[in-house]
PDB file of N, CA and C in Angstrom:
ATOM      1  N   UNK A   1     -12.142  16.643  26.262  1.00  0.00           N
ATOM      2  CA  UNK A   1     -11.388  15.411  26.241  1.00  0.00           C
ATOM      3  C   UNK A   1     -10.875  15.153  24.823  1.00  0.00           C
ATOM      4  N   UNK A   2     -10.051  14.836  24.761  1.00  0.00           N
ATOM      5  CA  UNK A   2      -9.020  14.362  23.450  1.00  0.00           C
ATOM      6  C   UNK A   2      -9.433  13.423  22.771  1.00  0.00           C
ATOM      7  N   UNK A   3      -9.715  13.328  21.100  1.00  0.00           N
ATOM      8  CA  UNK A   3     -10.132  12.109  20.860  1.00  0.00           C
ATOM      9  C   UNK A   3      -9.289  10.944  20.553  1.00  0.00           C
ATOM     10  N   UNK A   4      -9.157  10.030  20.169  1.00  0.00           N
ATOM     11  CA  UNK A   4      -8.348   8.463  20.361  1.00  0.00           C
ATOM     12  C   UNK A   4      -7.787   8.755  18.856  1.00  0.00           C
ATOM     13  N   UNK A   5      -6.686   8.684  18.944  1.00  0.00           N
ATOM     14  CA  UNK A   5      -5.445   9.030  17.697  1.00  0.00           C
ATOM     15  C   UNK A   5      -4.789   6.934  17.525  1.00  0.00           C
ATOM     16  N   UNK A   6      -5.089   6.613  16.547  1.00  0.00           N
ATOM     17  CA  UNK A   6      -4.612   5.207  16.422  1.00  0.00           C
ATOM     18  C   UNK A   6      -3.582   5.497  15.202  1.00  0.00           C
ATOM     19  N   UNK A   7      -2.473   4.506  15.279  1.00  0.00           N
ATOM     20  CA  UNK A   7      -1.367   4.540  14.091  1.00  0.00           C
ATOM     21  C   UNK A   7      -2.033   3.133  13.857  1.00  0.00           C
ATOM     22  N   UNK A   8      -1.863   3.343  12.284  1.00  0.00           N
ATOM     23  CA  UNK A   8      -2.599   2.332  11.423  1.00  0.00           C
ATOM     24  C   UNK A   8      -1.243   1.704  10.451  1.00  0.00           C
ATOM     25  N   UNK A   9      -0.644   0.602  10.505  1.00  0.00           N
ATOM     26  CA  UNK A   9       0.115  -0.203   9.980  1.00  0.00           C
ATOM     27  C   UNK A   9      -0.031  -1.100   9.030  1.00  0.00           C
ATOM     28  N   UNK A  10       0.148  -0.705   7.443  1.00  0.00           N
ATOM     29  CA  UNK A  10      -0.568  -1.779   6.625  1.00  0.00           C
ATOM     30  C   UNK A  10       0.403  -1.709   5.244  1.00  0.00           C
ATOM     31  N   UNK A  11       0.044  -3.054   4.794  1.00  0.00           N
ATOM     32  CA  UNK A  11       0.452  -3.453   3.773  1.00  0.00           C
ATOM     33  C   UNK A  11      -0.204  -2.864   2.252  1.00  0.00           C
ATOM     34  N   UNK A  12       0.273  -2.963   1.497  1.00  0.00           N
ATOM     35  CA  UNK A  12      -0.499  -1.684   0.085  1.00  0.00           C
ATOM     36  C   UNK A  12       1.161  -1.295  -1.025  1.00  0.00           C
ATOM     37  N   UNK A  13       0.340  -1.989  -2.123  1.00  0.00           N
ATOM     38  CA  UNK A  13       1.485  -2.379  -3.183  1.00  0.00           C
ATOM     39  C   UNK A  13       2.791  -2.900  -3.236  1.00  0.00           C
ATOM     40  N   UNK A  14       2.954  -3.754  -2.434  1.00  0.00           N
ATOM     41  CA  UNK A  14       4.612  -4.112  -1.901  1.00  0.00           C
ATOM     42  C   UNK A  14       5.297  -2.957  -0.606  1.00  0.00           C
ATOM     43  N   UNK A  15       4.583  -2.067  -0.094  1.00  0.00           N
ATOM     44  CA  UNK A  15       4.824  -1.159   0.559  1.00  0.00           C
ATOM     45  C   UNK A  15       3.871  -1.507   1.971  1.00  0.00           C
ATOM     46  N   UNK A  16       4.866  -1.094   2.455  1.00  0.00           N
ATOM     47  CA  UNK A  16       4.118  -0.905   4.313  1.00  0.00           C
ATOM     48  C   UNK A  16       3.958   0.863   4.772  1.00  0.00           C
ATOM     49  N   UNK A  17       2.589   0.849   4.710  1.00  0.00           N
ATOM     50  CA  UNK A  17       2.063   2.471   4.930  1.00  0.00           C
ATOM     51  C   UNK A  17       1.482   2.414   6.638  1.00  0.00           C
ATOM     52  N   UNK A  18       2.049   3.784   7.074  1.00  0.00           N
ATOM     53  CA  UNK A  18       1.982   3.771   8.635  1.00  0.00           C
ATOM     54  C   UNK A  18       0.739   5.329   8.549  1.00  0.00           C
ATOM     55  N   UNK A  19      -0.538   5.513   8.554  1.00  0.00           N
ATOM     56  CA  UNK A  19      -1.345   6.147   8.836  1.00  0.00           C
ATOM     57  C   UNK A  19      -1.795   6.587  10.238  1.00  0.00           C
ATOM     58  N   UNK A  20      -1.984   7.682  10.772  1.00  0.00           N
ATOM     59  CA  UNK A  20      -2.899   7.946  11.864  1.00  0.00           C
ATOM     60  C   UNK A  20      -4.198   8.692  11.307  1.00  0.00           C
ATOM     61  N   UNK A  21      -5.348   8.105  12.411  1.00  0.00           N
ATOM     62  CA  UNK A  21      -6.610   7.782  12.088  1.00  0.00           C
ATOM     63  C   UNK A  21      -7.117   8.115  13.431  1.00  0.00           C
ATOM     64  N   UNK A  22      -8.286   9.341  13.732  1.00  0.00           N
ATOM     65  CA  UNK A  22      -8.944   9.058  14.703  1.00  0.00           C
ATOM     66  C   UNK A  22     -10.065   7.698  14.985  1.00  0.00           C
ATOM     67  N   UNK A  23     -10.882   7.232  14.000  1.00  0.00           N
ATOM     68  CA  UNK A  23     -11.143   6.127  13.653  1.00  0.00           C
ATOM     69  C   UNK A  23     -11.340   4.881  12.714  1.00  0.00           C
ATOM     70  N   UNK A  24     -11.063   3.704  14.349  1.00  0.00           N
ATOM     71  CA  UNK A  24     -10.555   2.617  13.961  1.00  0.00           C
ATOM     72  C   UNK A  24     -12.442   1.780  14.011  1.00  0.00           C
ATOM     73  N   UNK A  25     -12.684   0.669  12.970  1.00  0.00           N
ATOM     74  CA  UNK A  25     -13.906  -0.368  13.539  1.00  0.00           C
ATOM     75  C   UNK A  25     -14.075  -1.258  12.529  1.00  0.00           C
ATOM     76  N   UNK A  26     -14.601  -2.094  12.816  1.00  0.00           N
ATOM     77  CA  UNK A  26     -15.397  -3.217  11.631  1.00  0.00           C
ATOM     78  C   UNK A  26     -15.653  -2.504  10.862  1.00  0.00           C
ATOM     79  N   UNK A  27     -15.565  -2.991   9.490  1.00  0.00           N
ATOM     80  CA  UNK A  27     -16.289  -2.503   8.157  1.00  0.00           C
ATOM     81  C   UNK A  27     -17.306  -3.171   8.213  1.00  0.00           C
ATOM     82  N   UNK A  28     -18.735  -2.352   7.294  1.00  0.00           N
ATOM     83  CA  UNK A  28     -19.516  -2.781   7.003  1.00  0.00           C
ATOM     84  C   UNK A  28     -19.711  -3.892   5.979  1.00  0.00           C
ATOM     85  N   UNK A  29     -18.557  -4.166   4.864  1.00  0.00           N
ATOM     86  CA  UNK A  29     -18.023  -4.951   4.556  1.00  0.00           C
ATOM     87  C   UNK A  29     -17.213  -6.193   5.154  1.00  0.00           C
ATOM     88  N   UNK A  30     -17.305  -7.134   4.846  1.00  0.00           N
ATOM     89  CA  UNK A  30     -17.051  -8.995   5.482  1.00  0.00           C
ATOM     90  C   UNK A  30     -15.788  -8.963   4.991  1.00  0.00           C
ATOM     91  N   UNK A  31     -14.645  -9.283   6.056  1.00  0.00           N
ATOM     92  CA  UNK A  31     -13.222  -9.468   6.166  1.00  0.00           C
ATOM     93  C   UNK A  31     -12.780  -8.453   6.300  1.00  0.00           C
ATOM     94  N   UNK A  32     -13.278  -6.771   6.349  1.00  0.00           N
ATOM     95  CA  UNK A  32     -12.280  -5.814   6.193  1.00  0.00           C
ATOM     96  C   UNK A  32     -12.409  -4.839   7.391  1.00  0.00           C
ATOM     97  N   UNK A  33     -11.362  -3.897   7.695  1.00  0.00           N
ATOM     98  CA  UNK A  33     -11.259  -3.034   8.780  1.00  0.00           C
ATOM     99  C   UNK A  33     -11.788  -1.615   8.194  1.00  0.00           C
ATOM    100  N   UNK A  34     -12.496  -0.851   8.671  1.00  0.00           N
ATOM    101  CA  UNK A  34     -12.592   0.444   8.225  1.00  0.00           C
ATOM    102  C   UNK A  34     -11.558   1.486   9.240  1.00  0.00           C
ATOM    103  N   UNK A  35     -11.313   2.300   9.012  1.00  0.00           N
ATOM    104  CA  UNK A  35     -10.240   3.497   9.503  1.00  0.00           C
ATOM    105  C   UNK A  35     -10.822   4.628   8.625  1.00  0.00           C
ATOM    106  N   UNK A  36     -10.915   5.653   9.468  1.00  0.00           N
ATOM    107  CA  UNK A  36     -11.645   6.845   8.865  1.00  0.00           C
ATOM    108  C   UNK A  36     -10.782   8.248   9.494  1.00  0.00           C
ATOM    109  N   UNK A  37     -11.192   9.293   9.375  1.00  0.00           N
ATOM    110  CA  UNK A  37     -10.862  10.383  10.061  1.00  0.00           C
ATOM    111  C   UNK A  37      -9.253  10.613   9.920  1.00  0.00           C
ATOM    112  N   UNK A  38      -8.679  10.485   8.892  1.00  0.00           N
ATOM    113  CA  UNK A  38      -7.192  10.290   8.524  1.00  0.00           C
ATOM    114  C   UNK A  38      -6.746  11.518   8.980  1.00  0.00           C
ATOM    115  N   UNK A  39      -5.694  11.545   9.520  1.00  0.00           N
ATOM    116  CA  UNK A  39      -4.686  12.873  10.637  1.00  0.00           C
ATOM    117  C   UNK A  39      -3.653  12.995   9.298  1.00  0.00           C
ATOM    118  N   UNK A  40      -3.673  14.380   9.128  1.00  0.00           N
ATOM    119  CA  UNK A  40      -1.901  14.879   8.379  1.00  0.00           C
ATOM    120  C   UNK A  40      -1.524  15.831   9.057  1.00  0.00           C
ATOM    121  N   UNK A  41      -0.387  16.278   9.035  1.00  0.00           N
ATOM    122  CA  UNK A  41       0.061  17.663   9.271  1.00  0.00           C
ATOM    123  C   UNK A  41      -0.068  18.418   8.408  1.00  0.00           C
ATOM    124  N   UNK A  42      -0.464  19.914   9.146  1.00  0.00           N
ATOM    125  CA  UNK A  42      -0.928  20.864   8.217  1.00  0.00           C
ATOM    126  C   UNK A  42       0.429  21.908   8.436  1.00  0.00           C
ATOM    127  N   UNK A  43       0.990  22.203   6.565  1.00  0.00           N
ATOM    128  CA  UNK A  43       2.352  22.686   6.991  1.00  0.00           C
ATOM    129  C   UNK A  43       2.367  24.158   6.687  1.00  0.00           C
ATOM    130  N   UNK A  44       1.965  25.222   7.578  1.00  0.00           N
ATOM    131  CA  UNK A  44       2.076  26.321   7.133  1.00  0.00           C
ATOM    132  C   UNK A  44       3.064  27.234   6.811  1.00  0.00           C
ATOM    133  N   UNK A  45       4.599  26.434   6.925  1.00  0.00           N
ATOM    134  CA  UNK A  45       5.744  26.892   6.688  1.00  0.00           C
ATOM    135  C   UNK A  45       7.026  26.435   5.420  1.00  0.00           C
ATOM    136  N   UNK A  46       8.011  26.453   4.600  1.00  0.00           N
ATOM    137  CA  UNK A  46       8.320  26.188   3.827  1.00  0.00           C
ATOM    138  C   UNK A  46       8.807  24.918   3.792  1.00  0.00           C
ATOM    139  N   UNK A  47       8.893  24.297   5.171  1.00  0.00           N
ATOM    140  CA  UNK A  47       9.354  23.073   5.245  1.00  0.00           C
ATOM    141  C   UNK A  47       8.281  21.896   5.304  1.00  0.00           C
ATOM    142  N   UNK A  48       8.134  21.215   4.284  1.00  0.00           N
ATOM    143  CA  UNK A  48       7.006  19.863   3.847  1.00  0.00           C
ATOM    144  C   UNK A  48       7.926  18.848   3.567  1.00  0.00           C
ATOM    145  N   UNK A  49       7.089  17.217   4.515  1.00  0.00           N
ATOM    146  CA  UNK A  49       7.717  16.364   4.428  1.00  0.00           C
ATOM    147  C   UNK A  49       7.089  15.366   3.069  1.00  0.00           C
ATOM    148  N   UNK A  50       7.878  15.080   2.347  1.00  0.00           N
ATOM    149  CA  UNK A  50       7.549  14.806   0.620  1.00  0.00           C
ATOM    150  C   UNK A  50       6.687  13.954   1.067  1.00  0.00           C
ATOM    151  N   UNK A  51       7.127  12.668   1.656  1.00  0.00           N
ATOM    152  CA  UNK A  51       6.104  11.538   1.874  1.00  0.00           C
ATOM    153  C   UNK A  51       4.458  12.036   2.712  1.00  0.00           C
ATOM    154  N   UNK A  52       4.628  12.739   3.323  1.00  0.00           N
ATOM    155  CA  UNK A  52       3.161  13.029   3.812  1.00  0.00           C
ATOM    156  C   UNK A  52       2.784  14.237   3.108  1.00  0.00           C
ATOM    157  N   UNK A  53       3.175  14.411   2.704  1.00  0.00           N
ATOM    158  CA  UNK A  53       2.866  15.569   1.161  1.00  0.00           C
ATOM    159  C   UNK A  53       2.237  14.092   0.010  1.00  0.00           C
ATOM    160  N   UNK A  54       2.790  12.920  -0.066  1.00  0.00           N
ATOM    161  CA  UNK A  54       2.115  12.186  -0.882  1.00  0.00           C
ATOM    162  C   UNK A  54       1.193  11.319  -0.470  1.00  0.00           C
ATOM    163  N   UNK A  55       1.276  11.131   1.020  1.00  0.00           N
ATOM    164  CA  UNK A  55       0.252  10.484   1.416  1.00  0.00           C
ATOM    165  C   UNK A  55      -1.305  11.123   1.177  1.00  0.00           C
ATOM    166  N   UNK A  56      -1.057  12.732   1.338  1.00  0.00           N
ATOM    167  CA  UNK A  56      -2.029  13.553   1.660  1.00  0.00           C
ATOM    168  C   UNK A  56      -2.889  14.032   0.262  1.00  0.00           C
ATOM    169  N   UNK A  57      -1.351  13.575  -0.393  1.00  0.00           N
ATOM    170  CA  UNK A  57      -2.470  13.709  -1.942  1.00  0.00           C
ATOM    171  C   UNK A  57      -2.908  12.227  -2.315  1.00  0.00           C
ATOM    172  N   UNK A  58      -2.814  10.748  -1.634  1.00  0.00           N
ATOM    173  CA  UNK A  58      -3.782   9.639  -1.786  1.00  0.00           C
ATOM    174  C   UNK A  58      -4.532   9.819  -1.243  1.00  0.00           C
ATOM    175  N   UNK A  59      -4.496  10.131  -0.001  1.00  0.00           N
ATOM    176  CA  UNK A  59      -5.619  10.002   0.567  1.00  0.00           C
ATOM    177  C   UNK A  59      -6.616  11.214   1.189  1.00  0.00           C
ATOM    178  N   UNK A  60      -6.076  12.241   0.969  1.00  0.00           N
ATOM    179  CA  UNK A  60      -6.383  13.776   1.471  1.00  0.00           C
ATOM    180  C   UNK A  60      -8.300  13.620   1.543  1.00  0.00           C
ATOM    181  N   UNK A  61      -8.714  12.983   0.608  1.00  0.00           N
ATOM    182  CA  UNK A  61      -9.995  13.305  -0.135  1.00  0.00           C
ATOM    183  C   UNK A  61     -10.648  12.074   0.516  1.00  0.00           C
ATOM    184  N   UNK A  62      -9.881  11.148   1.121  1.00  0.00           N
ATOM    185  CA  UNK A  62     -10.629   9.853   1.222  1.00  0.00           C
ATOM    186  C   UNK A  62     -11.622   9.739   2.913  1.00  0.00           C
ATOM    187  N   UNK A  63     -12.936   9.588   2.740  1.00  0.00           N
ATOM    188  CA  UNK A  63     -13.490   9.388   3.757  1.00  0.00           C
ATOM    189  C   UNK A  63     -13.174   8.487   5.169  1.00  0.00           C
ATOM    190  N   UNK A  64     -13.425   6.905   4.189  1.00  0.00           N
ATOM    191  CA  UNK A  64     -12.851   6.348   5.051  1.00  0.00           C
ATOM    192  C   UNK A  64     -12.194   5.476   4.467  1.00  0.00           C
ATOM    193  N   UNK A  65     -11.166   4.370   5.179  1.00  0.00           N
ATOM    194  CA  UNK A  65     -10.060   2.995   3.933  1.00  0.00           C
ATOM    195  C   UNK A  65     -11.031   1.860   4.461  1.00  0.00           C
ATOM    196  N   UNK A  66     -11.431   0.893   3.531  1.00  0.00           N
ATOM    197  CA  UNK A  66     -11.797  -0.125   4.341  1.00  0.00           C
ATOM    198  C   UNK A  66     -10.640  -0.989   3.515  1.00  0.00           C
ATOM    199  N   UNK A  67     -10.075  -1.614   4.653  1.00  0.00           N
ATOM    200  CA  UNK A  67      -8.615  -2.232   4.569  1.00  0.00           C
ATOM    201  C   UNK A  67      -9.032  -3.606   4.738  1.00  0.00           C
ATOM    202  N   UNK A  68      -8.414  -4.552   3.538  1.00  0.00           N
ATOM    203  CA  UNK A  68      -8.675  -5.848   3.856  1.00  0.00           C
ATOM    204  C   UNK A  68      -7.688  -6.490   5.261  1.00  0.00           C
ATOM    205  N   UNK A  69      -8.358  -7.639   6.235  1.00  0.00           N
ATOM    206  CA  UNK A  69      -7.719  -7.718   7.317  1.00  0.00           C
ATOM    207  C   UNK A  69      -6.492  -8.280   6.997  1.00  0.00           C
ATOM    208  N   UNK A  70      -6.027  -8.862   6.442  1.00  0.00           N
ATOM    209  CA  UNK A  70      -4.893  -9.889   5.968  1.00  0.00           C
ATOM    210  C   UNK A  70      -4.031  -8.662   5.383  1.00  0.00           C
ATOM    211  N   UNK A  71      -3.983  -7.291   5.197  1.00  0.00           N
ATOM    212  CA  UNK A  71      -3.194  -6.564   4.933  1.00  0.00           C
ATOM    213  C   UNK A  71      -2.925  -5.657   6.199  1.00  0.00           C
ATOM    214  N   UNK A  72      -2.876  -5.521   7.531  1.00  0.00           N
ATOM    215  CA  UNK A  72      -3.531  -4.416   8.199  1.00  0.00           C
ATOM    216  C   UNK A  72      -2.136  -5.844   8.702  1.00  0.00           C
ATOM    217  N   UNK A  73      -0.818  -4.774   9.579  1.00  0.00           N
ATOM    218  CA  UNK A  73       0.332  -5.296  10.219  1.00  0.00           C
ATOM    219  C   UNK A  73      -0.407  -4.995  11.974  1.00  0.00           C
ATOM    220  N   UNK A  74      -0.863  -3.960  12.056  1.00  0.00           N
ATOM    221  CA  UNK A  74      -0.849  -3.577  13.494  1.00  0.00           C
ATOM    222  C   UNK A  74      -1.555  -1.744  13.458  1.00  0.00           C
ATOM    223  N   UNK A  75      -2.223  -2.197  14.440  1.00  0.00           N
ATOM    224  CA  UNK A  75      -3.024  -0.938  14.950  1.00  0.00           C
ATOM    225  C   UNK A  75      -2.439  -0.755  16.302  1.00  0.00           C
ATOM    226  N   UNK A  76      -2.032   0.698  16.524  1.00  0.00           N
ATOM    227  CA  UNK A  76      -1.782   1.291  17.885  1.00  0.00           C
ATOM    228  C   UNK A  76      -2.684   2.355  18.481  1.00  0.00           C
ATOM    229  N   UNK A  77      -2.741   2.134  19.406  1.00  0.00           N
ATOM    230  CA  UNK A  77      -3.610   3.289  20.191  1.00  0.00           C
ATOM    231  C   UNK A  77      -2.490   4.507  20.865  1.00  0.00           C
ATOM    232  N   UNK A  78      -2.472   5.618  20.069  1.00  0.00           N
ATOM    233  CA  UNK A  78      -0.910   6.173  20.175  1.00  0.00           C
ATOM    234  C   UNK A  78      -1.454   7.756  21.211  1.00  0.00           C
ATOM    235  N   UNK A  79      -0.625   8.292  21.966  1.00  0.00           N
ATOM    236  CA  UNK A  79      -1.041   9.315  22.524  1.00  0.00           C
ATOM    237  C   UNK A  79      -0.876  10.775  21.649  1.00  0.00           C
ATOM    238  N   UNK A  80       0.560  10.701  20.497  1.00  0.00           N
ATOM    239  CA  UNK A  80       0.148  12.008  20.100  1.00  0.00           C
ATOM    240  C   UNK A  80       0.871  11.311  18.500  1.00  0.00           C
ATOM    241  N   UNK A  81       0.790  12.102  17.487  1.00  0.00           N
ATOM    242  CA  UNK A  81       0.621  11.857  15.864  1.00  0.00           C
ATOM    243  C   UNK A  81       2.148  12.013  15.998  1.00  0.00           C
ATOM    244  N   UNK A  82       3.132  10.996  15.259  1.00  0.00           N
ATOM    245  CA  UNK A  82       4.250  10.894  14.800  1.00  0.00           C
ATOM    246  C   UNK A  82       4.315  11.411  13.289  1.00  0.00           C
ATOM    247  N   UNK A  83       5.515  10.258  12.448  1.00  0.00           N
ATOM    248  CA  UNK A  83       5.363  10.828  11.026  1.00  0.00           C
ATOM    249  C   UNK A  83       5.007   9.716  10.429  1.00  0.00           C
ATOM    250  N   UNK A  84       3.941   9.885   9.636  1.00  0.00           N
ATOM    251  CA  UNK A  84       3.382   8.815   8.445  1.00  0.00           C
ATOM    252  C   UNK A  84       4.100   9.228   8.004  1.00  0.00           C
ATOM    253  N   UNK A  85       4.411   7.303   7.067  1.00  0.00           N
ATOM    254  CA  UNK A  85       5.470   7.053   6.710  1.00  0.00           C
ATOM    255  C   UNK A  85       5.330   5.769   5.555  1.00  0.00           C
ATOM    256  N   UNK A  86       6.213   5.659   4.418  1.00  0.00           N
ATOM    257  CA  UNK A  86       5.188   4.620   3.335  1.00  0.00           C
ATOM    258  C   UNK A  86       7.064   4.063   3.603  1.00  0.00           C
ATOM    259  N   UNK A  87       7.045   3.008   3.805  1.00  0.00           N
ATOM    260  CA  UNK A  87       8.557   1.916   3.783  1.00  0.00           C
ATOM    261  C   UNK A  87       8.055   0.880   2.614  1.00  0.00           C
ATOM    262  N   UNK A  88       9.227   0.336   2.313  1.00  0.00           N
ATOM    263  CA  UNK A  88       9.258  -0.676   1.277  1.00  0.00           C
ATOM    264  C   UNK A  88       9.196  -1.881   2.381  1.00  0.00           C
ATOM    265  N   UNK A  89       8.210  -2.952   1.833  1.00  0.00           N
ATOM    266  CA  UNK A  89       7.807  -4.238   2.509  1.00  0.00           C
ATOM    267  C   UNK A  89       9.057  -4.799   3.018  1.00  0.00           C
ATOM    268  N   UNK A  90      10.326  -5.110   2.194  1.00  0.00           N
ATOM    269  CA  UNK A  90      11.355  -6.510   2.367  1.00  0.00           C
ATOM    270  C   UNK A  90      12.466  -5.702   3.023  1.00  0.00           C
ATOM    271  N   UNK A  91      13.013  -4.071   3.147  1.00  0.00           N
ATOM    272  CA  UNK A  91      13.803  -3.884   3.744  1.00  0.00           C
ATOM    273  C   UNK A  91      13.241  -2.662   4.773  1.00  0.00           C
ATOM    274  N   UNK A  92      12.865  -2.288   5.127  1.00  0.00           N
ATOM    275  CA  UNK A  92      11.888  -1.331   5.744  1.00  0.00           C
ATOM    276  C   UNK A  92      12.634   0.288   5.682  1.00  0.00           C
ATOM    277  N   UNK A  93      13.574   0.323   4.572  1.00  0.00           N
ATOM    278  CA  UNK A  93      13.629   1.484   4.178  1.00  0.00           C
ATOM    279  C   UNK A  93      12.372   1.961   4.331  1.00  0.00           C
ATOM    280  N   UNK A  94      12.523   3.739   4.245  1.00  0.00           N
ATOM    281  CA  UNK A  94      11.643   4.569   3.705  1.00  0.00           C
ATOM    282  C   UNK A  94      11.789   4.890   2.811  1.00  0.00           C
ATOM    283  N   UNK A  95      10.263   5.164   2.172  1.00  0.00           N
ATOM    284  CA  UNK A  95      10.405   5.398   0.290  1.00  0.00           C
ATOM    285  C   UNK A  95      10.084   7.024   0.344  1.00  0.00           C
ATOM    286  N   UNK A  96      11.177   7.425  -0.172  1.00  0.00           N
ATOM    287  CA  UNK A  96      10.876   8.810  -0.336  1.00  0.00           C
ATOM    288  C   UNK A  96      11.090   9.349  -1.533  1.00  0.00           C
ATOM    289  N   UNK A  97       9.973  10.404  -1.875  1.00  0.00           N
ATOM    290  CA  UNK A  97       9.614  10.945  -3.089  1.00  0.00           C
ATOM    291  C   UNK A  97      10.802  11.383  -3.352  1.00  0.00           C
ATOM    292  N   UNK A  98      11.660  12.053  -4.468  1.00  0.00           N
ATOM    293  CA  UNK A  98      12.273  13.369  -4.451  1.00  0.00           C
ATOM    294  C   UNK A  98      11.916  14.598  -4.918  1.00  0.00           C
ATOM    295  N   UNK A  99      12.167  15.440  -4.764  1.00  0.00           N
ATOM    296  CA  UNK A  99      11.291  16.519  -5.217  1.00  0.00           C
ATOM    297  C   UNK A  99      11.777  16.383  -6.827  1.00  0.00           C
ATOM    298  N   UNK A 100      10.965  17.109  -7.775  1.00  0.00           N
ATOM    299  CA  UNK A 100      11.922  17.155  -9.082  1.00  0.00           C
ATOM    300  C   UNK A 100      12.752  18.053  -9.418  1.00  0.00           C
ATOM    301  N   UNK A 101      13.689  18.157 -10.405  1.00  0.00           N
ATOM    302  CA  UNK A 101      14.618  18.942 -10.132  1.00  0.00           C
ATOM    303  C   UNK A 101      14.384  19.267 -11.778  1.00  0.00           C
ATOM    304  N   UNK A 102      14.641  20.720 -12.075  1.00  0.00           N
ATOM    305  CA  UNK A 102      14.507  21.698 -13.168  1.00  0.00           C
ATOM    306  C   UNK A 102      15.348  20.714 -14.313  1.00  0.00           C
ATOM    307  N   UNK A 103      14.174  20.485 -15.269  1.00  0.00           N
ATOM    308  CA  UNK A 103      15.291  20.109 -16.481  1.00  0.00           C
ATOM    309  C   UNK A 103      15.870  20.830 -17.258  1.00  0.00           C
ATOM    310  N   UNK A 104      16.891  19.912 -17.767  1.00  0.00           N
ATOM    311  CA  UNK A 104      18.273  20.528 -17.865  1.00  0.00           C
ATOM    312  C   UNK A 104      17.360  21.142 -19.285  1.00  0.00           C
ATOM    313  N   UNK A 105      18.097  22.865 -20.000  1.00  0.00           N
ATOM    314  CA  UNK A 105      17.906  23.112 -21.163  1.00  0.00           C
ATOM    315  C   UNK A 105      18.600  22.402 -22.202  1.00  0.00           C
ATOM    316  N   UNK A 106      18.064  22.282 -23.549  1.00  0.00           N
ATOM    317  CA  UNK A 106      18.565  21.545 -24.610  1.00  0.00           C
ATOM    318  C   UNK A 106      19.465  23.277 -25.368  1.00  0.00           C
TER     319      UNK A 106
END
């Protein structure tokens, strides 16, 4: 049986970050949500998406988030992993890295 894939919707530096998480529960901590088991795609081909390339280096290492509740937009109970995604709070652009580009020689 498949385990429960939740998209995690939250607020974090003026930015709205969209995570999937096999788990969602109370923190052991007072006011906050814990989310653990963080989902990325694993890219074994030349094509990597920058933003979950940066998500994966915040959070790659992280056990679990305990998310204060007053930041947390919406939790979904989703059937299969879309694309995490970090948008700017006031226009819901997406914020995307750029890759860097070779500086110029002097």
């Amino acid at each position: 049986m498949a385990k429960t894939l939740y998209k995690v919707t939250f607020h974090n530096h003026g930015k709205v970050y969209e995570l999937y998480a096999r788990k969602v529960a109370s923190s052991g901590l007072w006011g906050f949500t814990e989310v653990g088991e963080l989902v990325f795609d694993v890219h074994d081909g030349l094509v990597v998406d920058p933003t979950e390339e940066r998500l994966r280096d915040e959070f790659g290492g992280t056990r679990a988030l305990h998310l204060p509740m007053q930041s947390i937009v919406r939790i979904e109970e989703v059937e299969k992993k879309g694309q995490a995604v970090i948008r700017d709070a006031e226009t819901g652009e997406k914020v995307v890295t750029p890759f860097p580009l070779p500086a110029k020689p002097r």
